[in-house]
C-alpha atoms as a PDB file:
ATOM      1  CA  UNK A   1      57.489 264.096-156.598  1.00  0.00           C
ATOM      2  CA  UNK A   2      55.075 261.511-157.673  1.00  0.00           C
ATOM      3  CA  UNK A   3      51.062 261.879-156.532  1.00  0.00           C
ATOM      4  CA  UNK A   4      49.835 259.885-153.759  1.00  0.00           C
ATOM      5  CA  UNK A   5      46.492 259.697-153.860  1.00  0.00           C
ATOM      6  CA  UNK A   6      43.888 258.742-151.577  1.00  0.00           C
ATOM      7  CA  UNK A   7      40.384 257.581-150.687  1.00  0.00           C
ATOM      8  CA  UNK A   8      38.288 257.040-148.111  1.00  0.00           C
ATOM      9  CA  UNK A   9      37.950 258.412-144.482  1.00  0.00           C
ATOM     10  CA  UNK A  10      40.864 260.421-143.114  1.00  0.00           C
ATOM     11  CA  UNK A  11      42.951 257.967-141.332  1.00  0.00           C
ATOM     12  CA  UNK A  12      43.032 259.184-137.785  1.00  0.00           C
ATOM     13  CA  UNK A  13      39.494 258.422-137.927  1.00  0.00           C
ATOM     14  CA  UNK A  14      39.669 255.146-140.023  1.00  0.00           C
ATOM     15  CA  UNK A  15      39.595 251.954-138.670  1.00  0.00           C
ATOM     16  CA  UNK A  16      42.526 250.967-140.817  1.00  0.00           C
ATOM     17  CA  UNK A  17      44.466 251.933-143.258  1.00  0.00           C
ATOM     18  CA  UNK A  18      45.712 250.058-146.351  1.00  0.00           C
ATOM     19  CA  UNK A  19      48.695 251.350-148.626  1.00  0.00           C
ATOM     20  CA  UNK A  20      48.733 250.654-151.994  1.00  0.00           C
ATOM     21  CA  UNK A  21      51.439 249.032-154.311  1.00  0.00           C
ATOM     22  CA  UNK A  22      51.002 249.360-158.024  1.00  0.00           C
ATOM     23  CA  UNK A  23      52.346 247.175-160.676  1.00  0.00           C
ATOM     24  CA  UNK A  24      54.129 247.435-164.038  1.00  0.00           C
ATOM     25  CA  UNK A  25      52.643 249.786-166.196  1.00  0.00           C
ATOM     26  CA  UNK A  26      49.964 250.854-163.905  1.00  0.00           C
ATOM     27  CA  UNK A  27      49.159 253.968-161.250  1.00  0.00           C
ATOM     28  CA  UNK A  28      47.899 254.588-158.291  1.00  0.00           C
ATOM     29  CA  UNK A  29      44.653 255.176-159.541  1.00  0.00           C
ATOM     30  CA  UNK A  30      44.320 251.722-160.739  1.00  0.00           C
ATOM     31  CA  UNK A  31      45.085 250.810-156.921  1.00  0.00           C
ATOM     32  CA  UNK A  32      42.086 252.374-155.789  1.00  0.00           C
ATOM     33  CA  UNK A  33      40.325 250.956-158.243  1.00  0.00           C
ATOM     34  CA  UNK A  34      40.909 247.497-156.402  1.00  0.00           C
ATOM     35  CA  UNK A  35      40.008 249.271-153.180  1.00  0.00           C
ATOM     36  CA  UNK A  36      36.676 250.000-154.913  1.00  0.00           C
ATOM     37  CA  UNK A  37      36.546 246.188-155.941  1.00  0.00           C
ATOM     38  CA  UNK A  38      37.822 245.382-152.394  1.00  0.00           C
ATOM     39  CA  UNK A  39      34.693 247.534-150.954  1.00  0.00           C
ATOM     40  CA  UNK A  40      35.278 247.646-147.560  1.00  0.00           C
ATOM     41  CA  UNK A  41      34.200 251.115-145.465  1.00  0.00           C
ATOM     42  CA  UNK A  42      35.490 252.575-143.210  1.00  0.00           C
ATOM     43  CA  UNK A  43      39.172 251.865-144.481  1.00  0.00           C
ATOM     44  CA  UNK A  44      41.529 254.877-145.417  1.00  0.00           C
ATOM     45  CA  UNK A  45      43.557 253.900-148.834  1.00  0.00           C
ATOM     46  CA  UNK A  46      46.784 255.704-149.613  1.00  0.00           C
ATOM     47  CA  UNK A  47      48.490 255.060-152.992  1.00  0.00           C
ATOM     48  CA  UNK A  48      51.681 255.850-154.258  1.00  0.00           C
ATOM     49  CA  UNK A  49      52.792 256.447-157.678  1.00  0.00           C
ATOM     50  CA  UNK A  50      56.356 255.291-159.210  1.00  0.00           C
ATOM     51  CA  UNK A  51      57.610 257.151-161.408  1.00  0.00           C
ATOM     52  CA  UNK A  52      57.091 256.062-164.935  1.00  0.00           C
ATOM     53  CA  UNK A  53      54.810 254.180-163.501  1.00  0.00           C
ATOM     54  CA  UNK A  54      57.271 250.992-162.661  1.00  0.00           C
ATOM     55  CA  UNK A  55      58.799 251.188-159.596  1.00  0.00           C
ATOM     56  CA  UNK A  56      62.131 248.894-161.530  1.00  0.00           C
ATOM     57  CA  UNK A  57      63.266 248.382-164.656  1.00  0.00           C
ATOM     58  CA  UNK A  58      64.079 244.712-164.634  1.00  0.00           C
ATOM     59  CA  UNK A  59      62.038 241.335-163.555  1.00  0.00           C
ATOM     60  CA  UNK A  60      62.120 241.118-159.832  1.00  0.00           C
ATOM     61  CA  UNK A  61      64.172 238.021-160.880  1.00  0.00           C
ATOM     62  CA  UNK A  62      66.808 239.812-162.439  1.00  0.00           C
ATOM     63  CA  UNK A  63      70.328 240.739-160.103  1.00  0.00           C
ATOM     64  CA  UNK A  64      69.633 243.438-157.844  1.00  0.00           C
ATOM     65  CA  UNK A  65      72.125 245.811-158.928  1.00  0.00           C
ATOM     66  CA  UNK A  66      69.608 245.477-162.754  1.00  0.00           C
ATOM     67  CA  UNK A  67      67.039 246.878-160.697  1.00  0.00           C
ATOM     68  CA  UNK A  68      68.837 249.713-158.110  1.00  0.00           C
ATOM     69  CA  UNK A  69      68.138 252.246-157.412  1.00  0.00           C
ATOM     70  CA  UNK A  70      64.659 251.479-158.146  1.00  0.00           C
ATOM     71  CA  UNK A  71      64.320 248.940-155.895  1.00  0.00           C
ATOM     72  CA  UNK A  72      65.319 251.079-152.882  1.00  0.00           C
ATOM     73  CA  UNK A  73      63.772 253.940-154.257  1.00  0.00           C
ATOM     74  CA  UNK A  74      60.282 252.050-153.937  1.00  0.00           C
ATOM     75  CA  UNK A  75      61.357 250.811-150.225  1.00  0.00           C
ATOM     76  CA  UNK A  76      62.078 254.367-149.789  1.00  0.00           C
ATOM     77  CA  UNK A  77      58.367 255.744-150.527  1.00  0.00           C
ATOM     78  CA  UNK A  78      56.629 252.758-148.632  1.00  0.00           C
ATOM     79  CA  UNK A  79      58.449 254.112-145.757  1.00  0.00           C
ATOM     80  CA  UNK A  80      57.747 257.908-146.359  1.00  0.00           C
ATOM     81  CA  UNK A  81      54.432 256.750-146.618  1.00  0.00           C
ATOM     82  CA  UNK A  82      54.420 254.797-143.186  1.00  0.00           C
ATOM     83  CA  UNK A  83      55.858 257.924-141.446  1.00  0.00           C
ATOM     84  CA  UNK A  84      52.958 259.856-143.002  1.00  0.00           C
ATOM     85  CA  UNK A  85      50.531 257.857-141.401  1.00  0.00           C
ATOM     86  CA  UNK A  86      52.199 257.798-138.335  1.00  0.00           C
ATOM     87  CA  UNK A  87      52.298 260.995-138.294  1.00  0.00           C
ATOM     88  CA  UNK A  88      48.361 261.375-138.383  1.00  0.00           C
ATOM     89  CA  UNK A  89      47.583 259.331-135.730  1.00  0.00           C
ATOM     90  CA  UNK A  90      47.750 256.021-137.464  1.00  0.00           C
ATOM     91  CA  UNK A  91      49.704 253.261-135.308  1.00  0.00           C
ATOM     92  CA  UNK A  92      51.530 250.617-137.551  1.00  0.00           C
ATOM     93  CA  UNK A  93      49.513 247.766-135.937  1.00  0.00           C
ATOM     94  CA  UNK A  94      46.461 249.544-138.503  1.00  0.00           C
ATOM     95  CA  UNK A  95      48.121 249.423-141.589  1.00  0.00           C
ATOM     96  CA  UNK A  96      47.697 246.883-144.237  1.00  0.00           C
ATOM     97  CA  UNK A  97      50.273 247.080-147.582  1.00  0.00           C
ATOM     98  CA  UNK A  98      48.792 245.585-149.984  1.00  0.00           C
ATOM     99  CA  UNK A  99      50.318 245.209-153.482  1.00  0.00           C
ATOM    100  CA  UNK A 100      50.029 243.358-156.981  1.00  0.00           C
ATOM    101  CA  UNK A 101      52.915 242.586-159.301  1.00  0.00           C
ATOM    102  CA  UNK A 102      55.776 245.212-158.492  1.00  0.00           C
ATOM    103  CA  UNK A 103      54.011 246.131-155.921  1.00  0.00           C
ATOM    104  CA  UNK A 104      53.752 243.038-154.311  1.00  0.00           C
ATOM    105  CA  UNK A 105      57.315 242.016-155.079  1.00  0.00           C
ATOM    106  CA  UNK A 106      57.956 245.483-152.721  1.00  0.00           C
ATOM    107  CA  UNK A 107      55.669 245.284-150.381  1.00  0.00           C
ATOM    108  CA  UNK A 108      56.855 241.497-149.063  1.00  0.00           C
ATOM    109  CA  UNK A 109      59.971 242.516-149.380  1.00  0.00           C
ATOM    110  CA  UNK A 110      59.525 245.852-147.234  1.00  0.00           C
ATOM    111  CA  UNK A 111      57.848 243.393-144.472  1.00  0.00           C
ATOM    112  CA  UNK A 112      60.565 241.094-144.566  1.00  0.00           C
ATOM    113  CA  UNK A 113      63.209 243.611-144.023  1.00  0.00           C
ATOM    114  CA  UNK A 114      61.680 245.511-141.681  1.00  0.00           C
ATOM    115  CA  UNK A 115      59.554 243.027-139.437  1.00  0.00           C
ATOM    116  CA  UNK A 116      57.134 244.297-137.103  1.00  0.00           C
ATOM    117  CA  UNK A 117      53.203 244.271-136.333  1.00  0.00           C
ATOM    118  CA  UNK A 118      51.480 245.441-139.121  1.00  0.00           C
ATOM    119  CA  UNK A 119      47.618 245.221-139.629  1.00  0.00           C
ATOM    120  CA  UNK A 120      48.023 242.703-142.456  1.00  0.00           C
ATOM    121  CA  UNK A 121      50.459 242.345-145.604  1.00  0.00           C
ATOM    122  CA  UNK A 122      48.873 241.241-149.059  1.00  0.00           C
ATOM    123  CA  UNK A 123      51.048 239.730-151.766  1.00  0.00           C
ATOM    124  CA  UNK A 124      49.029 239.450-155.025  1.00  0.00           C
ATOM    125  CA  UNK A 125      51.021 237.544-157.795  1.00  0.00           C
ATOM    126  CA  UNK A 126      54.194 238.611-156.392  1.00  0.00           C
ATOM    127  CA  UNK A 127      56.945 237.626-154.295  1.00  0.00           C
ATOM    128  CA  UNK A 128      60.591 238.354-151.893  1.00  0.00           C
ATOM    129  CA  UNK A 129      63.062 239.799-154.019  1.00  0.00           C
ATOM    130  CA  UNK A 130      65.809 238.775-152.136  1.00  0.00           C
ATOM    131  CA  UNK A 131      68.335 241.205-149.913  1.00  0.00           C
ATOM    132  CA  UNK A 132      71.545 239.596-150.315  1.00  0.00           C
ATOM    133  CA  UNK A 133      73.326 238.546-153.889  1.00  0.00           C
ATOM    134  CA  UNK A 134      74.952 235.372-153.439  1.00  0.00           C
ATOM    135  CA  UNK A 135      78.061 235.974-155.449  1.00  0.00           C
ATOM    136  CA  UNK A 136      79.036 232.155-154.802  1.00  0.00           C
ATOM    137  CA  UNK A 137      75.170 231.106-155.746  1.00  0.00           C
ATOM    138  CA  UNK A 138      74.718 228.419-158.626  1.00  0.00           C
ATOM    139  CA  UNK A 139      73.081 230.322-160.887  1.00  0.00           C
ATOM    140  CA  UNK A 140      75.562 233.081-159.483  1.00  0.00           C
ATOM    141  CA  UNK A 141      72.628 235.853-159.754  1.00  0.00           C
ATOM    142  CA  UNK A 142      70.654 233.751-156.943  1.00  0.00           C
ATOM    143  CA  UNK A 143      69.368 235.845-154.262  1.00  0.00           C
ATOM    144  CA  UNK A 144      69.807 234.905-151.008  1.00  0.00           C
ATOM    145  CA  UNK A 145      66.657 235.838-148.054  1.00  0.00           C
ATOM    146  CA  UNK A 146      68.894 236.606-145.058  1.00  0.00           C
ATOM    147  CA  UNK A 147      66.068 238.464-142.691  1.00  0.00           C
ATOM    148  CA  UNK A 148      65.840 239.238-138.709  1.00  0.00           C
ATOM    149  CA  UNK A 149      62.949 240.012-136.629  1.00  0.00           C
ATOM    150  CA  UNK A 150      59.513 239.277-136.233  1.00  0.00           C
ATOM    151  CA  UNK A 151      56.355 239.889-137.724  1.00  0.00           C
ATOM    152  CA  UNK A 152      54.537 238.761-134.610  1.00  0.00           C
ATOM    153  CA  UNK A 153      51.725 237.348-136.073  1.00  0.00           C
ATOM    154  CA  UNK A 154      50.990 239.612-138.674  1.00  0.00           C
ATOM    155  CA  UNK A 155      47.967 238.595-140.625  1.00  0.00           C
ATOM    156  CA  UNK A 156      49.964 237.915-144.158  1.00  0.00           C
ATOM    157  CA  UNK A 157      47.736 236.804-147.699  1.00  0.00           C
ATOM    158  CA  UNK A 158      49.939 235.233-150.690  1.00  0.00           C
ATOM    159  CA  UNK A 159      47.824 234.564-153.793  1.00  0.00           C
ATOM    160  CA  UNK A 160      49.304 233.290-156.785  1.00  0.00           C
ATOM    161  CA  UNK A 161      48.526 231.545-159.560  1.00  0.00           C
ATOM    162  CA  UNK A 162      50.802 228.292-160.762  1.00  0.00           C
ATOM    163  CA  UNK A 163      51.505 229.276-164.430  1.00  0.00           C
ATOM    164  CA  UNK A 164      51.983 233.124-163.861  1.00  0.00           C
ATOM    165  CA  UNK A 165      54.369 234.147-166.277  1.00  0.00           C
ATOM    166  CA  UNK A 166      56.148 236.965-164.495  1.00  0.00           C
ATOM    167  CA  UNK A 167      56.330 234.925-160.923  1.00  0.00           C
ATOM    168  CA  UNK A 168      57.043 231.374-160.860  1.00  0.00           C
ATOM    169  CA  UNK A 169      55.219 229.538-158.404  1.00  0.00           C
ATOM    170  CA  UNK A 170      58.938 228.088-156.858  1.00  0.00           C
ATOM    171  CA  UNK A 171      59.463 231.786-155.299  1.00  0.00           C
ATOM    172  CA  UNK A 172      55.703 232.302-154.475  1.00  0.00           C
ATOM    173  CA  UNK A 173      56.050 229.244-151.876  1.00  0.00           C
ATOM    174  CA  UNK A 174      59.779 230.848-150.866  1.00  0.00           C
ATOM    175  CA  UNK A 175      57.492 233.808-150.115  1.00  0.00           C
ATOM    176  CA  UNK A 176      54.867 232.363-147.791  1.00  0.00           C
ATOM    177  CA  UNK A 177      57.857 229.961-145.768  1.00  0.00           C
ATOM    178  CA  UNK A 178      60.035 233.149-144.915  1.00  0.00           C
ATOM    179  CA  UNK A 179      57.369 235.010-144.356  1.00  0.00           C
ATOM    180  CA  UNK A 180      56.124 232.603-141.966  1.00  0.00           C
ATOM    181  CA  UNK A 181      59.320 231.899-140.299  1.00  0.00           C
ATOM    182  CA  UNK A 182      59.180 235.365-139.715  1.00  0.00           C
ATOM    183  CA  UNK A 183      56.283 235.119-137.718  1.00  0.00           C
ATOM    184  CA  UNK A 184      53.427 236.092-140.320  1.00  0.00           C
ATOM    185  CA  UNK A 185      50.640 233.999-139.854  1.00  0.00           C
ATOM    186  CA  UNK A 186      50.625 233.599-143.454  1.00  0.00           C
ATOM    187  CA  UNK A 187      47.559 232.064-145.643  1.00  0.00           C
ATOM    188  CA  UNK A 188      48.781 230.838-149.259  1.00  0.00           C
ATOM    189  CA  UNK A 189      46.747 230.006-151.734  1.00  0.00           C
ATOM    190  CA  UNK A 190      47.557 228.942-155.169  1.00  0.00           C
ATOM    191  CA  UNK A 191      45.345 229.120-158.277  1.00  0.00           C
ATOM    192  CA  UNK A 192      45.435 226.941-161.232  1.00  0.00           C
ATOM    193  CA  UNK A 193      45.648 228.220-164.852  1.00  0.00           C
ATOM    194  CA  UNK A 194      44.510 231.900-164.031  1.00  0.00           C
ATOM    195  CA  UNK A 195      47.490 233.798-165.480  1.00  0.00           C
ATOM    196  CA  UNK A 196      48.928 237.201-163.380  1.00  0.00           C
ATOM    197  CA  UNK A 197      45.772 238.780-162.019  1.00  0.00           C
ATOM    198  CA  UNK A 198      43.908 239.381-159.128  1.00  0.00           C
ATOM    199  CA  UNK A 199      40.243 236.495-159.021  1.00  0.00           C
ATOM    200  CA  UNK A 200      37.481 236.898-156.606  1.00  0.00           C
ATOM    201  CA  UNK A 201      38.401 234.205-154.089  1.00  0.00           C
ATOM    202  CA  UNK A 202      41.688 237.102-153.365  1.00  0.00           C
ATOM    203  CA  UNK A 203      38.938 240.105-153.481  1.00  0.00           C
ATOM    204  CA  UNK A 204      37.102 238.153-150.945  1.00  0.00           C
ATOM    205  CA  UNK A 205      40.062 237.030-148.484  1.00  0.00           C
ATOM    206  CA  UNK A 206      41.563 240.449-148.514  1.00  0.00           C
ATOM    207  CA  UNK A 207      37.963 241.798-147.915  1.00  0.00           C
ATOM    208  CA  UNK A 208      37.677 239.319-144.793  1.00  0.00           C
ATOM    209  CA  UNK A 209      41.342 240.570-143.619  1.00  0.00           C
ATOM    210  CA  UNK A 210      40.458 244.828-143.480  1.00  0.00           C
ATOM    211  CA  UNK A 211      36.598 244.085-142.334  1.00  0.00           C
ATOM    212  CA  UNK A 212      38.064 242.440-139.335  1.00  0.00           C
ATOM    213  CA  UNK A 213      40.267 245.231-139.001  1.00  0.00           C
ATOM    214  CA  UNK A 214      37.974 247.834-139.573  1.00  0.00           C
ATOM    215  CA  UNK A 215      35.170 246.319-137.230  1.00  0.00           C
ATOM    216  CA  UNK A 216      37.677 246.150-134.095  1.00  0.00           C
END
């Protein structure tokens, strides 16, 4: 069992609370880290660890089978630690995902296949993976983004910038329109020439996003 780690107050007495998604070659650690950079009180943050520290072998690009069971595996713990939260108190209308890289590949994809009210999803030079191989696709490793439900209005942030080397900007814009016909009220912004990182103009929306949380 990986460490989850966390920060903040404890969440039945948080306003919200924000899981946290690591990327390649990272830890959860680093994730709270960003909270810190976030700085927003009053905000429980809970962050997983993969193990290896990459939650898939393979570019989120790559067939799914190249990336399974990992991919599942990292569904798996967003889940566990859902039911966690849940557990303490914590409804699901007061929790945020928010993930970079990896993580952000997972955490849209987690929303998108399981569609409900959340307090807010943040993708952070990410995107969908795609739940469906399209045998019959052209290229034949296409994914296909075959999704039911709603995310009734879900507050949902997709920052990207257009000559990230690891996400092209094609499947960033994918992202935010299924998302959105999903129901997220999604906000996209995309940044020119600033490589695969998280700027201050994200730090600040995603700041904006858990203070309104936090404050009602």
């Amino acid at each position: 069992m990986m460490p989850t780690l966390q920060d903040g107050p404890p969440a039945d007495e948080a306003g919200a609370s924000a899981i946290l998604i690591h990327g390649r070659g990272a830890s959860a650690s680093s994730m709270l880290h960003l909270a810190e950079a976030i700085d927003v009180s009053g905000v429980h943050y809970r962050a997983p660890e993969a193990p290896t520290r990459s939650w898939y072998p393979n570019s989120f690009l790559a067939p799914l089978e190249a990336n399974e069971p990992g991919i599942e595996n990292g569904l798996a713990t967003i889940q566990s630690t859902i039911d966690a939260l849940r557990d303490e108190g914590v409804d699901e209308h007061r929790i945020f995902l928010i993930g970079f890289s990896q993580g952000a590949c997972l955490a849209s994809e987690f929303v998108a296949r399981h569609p409900r009210r959340y307090g807010g999803v943040v993708v952070l030079s990410g995107g969908l993976i795609g739940n469906v191989q399209r045998r019959d696709a052209d290229p034949p490793d296409d994914k296909g983004f075959e999704y039911q439900g709603s995310l009734m209005d879900t507050p949902v942030f997709v920052g990207c910038s257009d000559v990230d080397a690891h996400v092209p900007v094609e499947r960033v814009h994918k992202t935010a329109g299924v998302l959105g016909e999903l129901g997220g009220d999604v906000d996209l912004r995309i940044y020119e020439g600033v490589g695969h990182t998280v700027n201050d103009d994200e730090l600040k929306a995603v700041r904006q996003m858990l203070r309104t949380a936090s404050d009602g």
